[in-house]
Protein backbone atom coordinates (compact mmCIF):
# COMPACT_ATOMS: atom_id res chain seq x y z
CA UNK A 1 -10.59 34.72 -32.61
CA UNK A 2 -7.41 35.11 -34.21
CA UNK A 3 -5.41 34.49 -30.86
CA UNK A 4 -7.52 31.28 -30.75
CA UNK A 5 -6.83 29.73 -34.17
CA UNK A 6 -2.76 30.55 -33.20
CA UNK A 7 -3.43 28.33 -30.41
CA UNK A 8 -5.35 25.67 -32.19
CA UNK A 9 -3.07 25.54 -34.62
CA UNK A 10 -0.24 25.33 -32.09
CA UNK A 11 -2.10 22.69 -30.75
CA UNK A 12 -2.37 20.60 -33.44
CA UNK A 13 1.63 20.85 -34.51
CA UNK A 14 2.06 19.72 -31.18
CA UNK A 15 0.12 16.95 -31.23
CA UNK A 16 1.64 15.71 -34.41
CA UNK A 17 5.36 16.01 -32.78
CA UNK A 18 4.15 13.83 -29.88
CA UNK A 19 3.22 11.41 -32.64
CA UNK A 20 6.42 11.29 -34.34
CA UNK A 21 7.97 10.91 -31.01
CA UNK A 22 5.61 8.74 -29.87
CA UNK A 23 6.14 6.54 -33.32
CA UNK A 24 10.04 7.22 -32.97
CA UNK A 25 10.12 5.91 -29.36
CA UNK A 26 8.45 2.67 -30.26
CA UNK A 27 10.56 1.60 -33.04
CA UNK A 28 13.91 2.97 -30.86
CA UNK A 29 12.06 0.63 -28.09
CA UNK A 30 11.75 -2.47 -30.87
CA UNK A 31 15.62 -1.87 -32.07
CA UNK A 32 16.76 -1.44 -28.83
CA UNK A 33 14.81 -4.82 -27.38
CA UNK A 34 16.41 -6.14 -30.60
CA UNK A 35 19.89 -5.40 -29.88
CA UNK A 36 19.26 -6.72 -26.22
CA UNK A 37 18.94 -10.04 -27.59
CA UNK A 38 21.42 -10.29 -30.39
CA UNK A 39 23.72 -8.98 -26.85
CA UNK A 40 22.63 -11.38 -24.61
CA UNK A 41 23.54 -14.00 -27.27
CA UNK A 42 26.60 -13.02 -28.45
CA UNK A 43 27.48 -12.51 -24.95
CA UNK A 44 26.83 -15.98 -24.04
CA UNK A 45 28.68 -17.46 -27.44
CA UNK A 46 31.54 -14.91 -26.22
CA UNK A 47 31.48 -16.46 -22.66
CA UNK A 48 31.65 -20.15 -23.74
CA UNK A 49 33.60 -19.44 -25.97
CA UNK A 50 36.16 -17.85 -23.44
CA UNK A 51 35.40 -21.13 -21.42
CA UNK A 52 36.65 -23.25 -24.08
CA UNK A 53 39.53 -21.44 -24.91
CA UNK A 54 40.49 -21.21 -21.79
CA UNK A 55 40.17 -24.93 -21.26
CA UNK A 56 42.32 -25.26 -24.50
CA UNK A 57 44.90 -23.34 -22.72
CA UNK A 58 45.12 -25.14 -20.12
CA UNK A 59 45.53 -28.13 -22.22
CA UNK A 60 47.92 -26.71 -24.10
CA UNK A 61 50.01 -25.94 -20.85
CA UNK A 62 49.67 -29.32 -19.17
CA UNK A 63 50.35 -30.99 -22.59
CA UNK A 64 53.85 -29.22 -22.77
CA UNK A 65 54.59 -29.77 -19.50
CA UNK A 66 53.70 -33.17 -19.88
CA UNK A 67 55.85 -33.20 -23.05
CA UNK A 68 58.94 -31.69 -21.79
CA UNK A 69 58.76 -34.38 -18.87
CA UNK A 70 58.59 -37.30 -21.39
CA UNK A 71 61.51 -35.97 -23.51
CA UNK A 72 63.56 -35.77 -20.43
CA UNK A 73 62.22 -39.56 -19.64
CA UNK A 74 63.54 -40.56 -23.29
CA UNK A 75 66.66 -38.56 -22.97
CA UNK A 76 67.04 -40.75 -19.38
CA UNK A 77 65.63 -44.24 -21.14
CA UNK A 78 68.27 -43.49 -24.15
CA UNK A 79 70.99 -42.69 -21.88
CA UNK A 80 69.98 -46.08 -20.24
CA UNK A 81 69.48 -47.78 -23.57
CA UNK A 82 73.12 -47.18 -24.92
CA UNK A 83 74.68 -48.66 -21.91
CA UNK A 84 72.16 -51.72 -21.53
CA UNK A 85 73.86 -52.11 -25.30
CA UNK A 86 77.51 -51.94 -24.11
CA UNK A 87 76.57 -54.36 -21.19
CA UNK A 88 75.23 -56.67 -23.69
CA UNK A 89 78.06 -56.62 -26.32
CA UNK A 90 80.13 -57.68 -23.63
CA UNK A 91 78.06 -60.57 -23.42
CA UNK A 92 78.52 -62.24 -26.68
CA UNK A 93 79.24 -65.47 -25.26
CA UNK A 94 75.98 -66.00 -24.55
CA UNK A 95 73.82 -68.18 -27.08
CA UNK A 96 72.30 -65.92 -30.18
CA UNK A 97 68.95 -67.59 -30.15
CA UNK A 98 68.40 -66.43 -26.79
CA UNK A 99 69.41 -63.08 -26.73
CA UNK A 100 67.68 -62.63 -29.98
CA UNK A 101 64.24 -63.62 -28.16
CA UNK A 102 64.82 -61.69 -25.31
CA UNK A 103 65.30 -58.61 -27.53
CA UNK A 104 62.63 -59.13 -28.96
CA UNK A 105 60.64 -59.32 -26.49
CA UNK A 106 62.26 -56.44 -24.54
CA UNK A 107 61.91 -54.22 -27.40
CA UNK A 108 57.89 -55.16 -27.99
CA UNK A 109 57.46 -55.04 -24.25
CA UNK A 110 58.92 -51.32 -24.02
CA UNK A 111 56.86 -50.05 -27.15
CA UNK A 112 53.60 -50.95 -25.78
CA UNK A 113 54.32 -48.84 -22.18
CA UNK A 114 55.45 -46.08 -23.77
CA UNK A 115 51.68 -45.99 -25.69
CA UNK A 116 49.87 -46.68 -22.50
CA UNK A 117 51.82 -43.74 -20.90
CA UNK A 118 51.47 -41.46 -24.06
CA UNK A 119 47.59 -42.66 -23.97
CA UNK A 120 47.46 -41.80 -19.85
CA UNK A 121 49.22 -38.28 -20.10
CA UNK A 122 47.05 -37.06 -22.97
CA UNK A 123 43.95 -37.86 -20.64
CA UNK A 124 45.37 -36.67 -17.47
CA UNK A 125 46.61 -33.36 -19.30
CA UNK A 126 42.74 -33.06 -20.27
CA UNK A 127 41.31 -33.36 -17.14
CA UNK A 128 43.92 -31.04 -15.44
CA UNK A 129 42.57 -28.34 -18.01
CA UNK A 130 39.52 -28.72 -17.21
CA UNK A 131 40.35 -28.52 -13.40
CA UNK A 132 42.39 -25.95 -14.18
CA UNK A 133 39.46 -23.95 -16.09
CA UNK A 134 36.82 -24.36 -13.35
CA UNK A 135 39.60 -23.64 -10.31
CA UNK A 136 40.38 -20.64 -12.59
CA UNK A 137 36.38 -19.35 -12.77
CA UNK A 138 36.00 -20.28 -8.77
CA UNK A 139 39.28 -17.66 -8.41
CA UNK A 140 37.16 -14.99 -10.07
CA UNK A 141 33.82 -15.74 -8.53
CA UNK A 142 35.78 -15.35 -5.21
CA UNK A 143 36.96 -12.24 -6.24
CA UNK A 144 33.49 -10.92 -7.47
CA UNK A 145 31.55 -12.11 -4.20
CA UNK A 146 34.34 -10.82 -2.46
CA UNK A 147 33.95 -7.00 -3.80
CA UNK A 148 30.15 -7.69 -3.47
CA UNK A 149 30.69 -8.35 0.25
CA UNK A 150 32.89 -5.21 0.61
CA UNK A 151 30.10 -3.11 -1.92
CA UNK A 152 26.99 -4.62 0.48
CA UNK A 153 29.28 -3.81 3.62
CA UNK A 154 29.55 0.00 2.75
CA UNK A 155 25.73 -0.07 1.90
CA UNK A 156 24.94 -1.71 5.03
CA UNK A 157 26.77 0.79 6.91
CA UNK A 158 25.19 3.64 5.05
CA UNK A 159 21.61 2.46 5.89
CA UNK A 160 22.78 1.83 9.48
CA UNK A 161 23.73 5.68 9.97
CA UNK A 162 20.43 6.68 7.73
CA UNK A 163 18.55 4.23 10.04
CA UNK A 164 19.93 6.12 13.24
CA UNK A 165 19.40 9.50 11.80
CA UNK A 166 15.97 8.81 10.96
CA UNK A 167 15.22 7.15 14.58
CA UNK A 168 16.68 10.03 15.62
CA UNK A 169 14.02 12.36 13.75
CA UNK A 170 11.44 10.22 15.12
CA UNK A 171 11.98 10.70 18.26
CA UNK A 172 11.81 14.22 17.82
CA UNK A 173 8.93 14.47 15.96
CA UNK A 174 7.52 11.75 18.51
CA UNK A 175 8.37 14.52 21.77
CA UNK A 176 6.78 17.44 19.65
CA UNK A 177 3.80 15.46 18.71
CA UNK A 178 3.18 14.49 22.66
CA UNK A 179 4.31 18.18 23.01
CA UNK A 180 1.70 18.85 20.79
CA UNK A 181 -1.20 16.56 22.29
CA UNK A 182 -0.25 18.39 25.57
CA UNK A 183 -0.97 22.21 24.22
CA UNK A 184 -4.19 21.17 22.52
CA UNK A 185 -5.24 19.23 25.71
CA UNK A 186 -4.66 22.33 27.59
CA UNK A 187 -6.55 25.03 24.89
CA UNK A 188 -9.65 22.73 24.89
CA UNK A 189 -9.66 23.02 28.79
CA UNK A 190 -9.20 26.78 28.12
CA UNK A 191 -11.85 26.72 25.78
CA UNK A 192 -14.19 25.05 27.53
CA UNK A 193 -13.21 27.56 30.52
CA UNK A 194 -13.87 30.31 28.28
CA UNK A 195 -17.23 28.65 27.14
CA UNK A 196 -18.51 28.28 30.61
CA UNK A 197 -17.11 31.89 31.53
CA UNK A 198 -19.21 33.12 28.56
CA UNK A 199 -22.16 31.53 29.64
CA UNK A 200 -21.93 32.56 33.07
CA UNK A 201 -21.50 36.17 31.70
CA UNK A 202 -24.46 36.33 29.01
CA UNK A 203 -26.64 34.48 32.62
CA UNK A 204 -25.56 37.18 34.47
CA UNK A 205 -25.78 40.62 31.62
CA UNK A 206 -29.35 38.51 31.03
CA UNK A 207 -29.94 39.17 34.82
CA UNK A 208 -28.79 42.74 34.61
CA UNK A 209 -30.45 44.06 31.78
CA UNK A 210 -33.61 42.63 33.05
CA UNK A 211 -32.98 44.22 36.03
CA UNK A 212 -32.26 47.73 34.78
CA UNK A 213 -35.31 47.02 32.58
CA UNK A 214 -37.07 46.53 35.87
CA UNK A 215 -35.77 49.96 37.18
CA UNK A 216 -36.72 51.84 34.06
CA UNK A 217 -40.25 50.28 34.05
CA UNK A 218 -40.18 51.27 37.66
CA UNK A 219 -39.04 54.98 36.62
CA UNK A 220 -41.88 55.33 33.45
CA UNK A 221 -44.09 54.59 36.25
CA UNK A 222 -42.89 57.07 38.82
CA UNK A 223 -42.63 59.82 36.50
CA UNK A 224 -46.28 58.90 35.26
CA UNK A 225 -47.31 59.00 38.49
CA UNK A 226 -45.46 62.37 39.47
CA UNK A 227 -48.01 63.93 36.94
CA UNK A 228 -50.60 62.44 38.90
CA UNK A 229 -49.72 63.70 41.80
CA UNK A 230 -49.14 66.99 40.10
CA UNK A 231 -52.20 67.24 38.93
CA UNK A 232 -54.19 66.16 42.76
CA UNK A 233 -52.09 68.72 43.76
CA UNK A 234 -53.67 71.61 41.65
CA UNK A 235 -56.79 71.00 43.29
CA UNK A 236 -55.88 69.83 46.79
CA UNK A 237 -55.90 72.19 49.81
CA UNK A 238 -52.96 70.94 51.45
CA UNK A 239 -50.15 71.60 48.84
CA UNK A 240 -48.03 72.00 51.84
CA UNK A 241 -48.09 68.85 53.25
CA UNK A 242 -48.04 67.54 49.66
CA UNK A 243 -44.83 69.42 48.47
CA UNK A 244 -43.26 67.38 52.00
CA UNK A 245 -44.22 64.07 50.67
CA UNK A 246 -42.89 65.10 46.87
CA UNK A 247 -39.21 66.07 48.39
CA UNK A 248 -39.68 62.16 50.10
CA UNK A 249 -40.42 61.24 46.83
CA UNK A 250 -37.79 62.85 45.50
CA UNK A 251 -35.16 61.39 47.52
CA UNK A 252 -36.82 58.33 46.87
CA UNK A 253 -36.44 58.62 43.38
CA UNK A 254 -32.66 59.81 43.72
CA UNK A 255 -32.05 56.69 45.93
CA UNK A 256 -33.32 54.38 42.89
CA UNK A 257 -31.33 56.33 40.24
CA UNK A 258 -27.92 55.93 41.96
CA UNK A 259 -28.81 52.22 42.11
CA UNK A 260 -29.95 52.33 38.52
CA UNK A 261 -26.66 54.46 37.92
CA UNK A 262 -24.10 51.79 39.48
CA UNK A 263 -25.58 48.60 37.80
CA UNK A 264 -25.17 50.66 34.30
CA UNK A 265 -22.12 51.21 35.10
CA UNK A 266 -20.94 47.83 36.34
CA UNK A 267 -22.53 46.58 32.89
CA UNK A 268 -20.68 49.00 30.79
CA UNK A 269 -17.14 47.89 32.64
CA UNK A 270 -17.75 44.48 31.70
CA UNK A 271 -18.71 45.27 28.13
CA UNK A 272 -15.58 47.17 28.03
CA UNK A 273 -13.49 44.31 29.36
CA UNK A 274 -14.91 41.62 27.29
CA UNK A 275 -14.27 43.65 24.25
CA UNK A 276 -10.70 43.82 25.14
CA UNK A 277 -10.09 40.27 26.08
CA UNK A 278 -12.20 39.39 22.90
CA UNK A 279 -9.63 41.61 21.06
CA UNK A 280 -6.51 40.36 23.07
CA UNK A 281 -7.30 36.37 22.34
CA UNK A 282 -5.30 34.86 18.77
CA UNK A 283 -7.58 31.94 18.93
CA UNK A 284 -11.28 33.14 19.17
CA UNK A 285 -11.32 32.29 22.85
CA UNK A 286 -13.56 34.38 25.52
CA UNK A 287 -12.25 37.09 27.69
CA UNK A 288 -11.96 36.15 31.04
CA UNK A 289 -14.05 39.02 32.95
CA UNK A 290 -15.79 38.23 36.24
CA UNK A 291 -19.31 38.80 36.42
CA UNK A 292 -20.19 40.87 39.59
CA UNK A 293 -23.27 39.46 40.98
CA UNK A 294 -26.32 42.11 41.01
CA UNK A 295 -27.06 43.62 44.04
CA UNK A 296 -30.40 44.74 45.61
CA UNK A 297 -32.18 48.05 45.35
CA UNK A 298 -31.59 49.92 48.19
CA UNK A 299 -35.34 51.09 48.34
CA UNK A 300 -38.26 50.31 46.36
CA UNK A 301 -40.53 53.36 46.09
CA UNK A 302 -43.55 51.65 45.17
CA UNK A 303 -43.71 49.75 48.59
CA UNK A 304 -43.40 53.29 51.39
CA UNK A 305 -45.54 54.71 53.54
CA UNK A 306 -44.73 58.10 51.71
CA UNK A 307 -46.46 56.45 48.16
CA UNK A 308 -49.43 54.91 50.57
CA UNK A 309 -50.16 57.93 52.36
CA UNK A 310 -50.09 60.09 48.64
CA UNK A 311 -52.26 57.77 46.96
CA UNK A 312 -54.73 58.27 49.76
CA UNK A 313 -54.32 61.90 50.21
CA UNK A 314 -54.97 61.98 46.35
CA UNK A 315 -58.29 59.68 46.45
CA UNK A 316 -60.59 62.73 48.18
CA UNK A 317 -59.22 64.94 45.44
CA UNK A 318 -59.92 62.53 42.41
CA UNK A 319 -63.23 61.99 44.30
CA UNK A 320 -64.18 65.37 44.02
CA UNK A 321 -63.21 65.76 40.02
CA UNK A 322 -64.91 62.99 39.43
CA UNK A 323 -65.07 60.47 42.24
CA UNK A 324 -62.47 57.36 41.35
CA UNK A 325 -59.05 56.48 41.76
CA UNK A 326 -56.68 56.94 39.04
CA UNK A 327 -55.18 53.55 37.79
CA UNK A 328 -51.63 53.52 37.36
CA UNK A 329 -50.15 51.88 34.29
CA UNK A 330 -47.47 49.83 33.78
CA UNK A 331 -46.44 51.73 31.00
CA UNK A 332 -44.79 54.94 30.26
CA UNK A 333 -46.44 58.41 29.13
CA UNK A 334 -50.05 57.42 29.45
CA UNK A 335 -51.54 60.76 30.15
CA UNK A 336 -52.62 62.94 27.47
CA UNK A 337 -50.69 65.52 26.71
CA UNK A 338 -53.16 68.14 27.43
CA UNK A 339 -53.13 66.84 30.97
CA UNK A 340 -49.14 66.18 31.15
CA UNK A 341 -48.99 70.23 29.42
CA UNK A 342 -51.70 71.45 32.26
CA UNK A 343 -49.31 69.41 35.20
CA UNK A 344 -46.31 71.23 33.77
CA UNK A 345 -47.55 74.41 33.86
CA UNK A 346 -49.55 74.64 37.11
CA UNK A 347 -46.97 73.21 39.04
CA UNK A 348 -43.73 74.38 37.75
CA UNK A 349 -43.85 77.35 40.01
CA UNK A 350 -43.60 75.02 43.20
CA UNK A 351 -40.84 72.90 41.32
CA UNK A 352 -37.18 72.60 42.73
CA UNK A 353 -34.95 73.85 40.20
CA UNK A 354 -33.52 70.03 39.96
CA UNK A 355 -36.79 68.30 39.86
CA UNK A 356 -37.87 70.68 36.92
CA UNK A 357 -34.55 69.95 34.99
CA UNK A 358 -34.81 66.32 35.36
CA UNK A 359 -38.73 66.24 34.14
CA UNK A 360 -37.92 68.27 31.85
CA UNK A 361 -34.79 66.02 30.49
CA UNK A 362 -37.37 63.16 30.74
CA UNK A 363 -39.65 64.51 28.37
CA UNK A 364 -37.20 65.52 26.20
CA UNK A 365 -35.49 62.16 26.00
CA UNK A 366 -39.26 60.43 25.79
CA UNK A 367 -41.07 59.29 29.03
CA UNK A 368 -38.39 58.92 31.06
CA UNK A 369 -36.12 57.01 29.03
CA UNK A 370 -32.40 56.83 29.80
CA UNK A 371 -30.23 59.84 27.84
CA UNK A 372 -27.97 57.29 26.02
CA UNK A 373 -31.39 54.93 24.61
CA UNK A 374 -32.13 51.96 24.30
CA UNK A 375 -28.94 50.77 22.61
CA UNK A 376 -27.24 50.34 26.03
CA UNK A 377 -25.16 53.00 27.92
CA UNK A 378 -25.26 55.36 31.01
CA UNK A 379 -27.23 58.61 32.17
CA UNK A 380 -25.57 61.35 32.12
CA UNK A 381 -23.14 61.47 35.63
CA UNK A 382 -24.48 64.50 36.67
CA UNK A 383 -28.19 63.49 36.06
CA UNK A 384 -29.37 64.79 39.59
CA UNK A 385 -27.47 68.00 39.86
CA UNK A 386 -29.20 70.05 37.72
CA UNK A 387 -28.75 71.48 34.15
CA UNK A 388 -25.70 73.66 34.05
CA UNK A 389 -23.53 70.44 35.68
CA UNK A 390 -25.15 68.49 33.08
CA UNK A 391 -24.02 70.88 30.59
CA UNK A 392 -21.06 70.42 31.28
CA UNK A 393 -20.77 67.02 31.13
CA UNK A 394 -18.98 65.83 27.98
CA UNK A 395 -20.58 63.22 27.54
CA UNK A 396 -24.07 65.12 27.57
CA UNK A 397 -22.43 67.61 25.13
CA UNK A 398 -20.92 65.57 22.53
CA UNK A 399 -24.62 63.91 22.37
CA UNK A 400 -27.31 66.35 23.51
CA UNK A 401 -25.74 70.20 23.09
């Protein structure tokens, strides 16, 4: 609270500077607009003022020249005057009444030009000031517009090297924007590259995991019907001929897990590499893996003779417990586990060793199920060789030992 009221009252100090200042900087504004005017005036009273003196000047020149040119004239005239008056006394002969009349008249006749030419000078001296004045103000308007011409000539030649330089920098902005337009052209084809690529791979892991989930459907179902069999076989007469068509099974079987074993691991590769091109692209794009189209099974069990002629050597037997066929689900683990505990036991003696492991790993894992789950990965590489080679598989022991 305390640091607040500081900063209130801060506040409010401050605002009442900024309205001194505000009130000083109007009335500074007021005297200043003030003293604009009183300058502008003076300055013109100073200017005509100049104008006229300098027209008096001028006057005052022209007028002495003028001046010093009539005194020489009178100096001349008197000079002329003195010996007109010698010439004259020497004509004394002449009659008085007429050279008093003509002196007369001389004398008034000389008067009145020497007015008219005083009157003419004093208005030709005025005008030649004034001429004077305004050749004088053309001089120095010359000179200004001609240091305005030089001034605008420098400034034109400044813009014309800031015009180049800057046509200059847009024409290299100009080649990196096209340079520009060019790269993103290119990453949207990339992109939509990558888009397609990524389609084409989810199509084709779509096709594969459907497939696999085809092979382990197919598997639940063998194994399912492996205890079947098992249990015909407790109560058939011909075990031999039985155990013969259990080893085709068997190979059978193997057949489809290899098959099951390579698409995993095709699937796994191009996980892998689609993580690291995911990881190795700045921009978000796709990795550029190529989906390898899914191949065939090499054999489908459910189709040989081997599964046709078991089924029918195991119809007499399930006629005599009870007279009809066992159905075969779709499903995995369907039997009870009394019956799957009974098949285990009565027939583990006639068991290969490998066909015992691998049940046995199937009904650990849960009806058949791959080792690695349902989360996607790979059976174990040494699924078909037996427990001590799947012991020793490192994969099998980091997860299962």
């Amino acid at each position: 609270m305390e640091t607040i009221r500081l900063a209130l009252r801060s506040l409010n100090e401050l605002e009442k500077k900024y309205m001194n200042l505000q009130i000083k900087h109007e009335q500074l504004e007021t005297e200043l607009f003030e003293k604009n005017e009183e300058f502008t005036r003076l300055s013109t009273a100073s200017k005509n003022l100049y104008k006229e003196y300098e027209i008096l000047k001028n006057q005052y020149e022209t007028e002495t020249r003028a001046m010093s040119g009539a005194l020489k004239d009178a100096t001349q005239w008197y000079k002329e005057n003195k010996e007109l008056k010698r010439k004259t006394m020497l004509l004394m002969d002449k009659d008085a009444v007429d050279e008093g009349v003509d002196a007369g008249e001389g004398e008034s006749t000389g008067d009145n030009d020497i007015e008219n030419l005083n009157k003419t000078i004093k208005q030709l001296s005025a005008e030649v000031a004034e001429l004077q004045t305004e050749v004088d103000q053309l001089k120095q308007q010359e000179f200004q517009t001609t240091e305005e011409n030089v001034k605008l000539g420098e400034d034109l030649e400044s813009e014309r090297r800031k015009t180049e330089k800057l046509e200059s920098k847009l024409g290299d902005l100009q080649k990196e924007h096209n340079q520009l337009l060019r790269v993103m052209e290119m990453m949207r084809k990339e992109l939509e590259e990558y888009k397609q690529k990524e389609e084409d791979h989810r199509q084709s892991l779509a096709a594969l995991k459907k497939e696999s989930d085809a092979h382990k459907r197919e598997r639940n179902v063998l194994a399912h019907q492996s205890t079947l069999i098992l249990q015909g076989l407790n109560d058939s007469d011909n075990a031999g001929d039985y155990m013969m068509l259990l080893q085709e099974i068997e190979d059978l079987k193997r057949t489809l897990e290899d098959d099951r074993n390579k698409y995993e691991e095709e699937i796994n590769m191009l996980q892998v590499d689609d993580d690291n091109d995911l990881e190795g692209e700045p921009d978000g794009a796709l990795g550029r893996t190529t989906i390898l189209p899914a191949r065939p099974s090499s054999g489908d069990p459910r189709g040989t003779p081997a599964i046709g002629r078991i089924r029918a050597g195991l119809r007499p037997a399930a006629s005599r417990r009870g007279g009809a066929t066992p159905a075969v689900p779709p499903t995995t683990s369907s039997a009870s586990p009394t019956t799957d505990g009974a098949a285990s036991a009565s027939a583990e003696t006639q068991e290969p060793s490998a066909y015992r492991w691998r049940r046995y790993r199937s009904e650990t894992v849960g009806g058949g199920a791959d080792i690695v789950g349902a989360e996607g990965g790979t059976k174990c590489c040494r699924w078909d060789a037996g427990e001590e080679a799947c012991r020793s598989c490192s994969l099998c022991q980091r997860r299962y030992y």
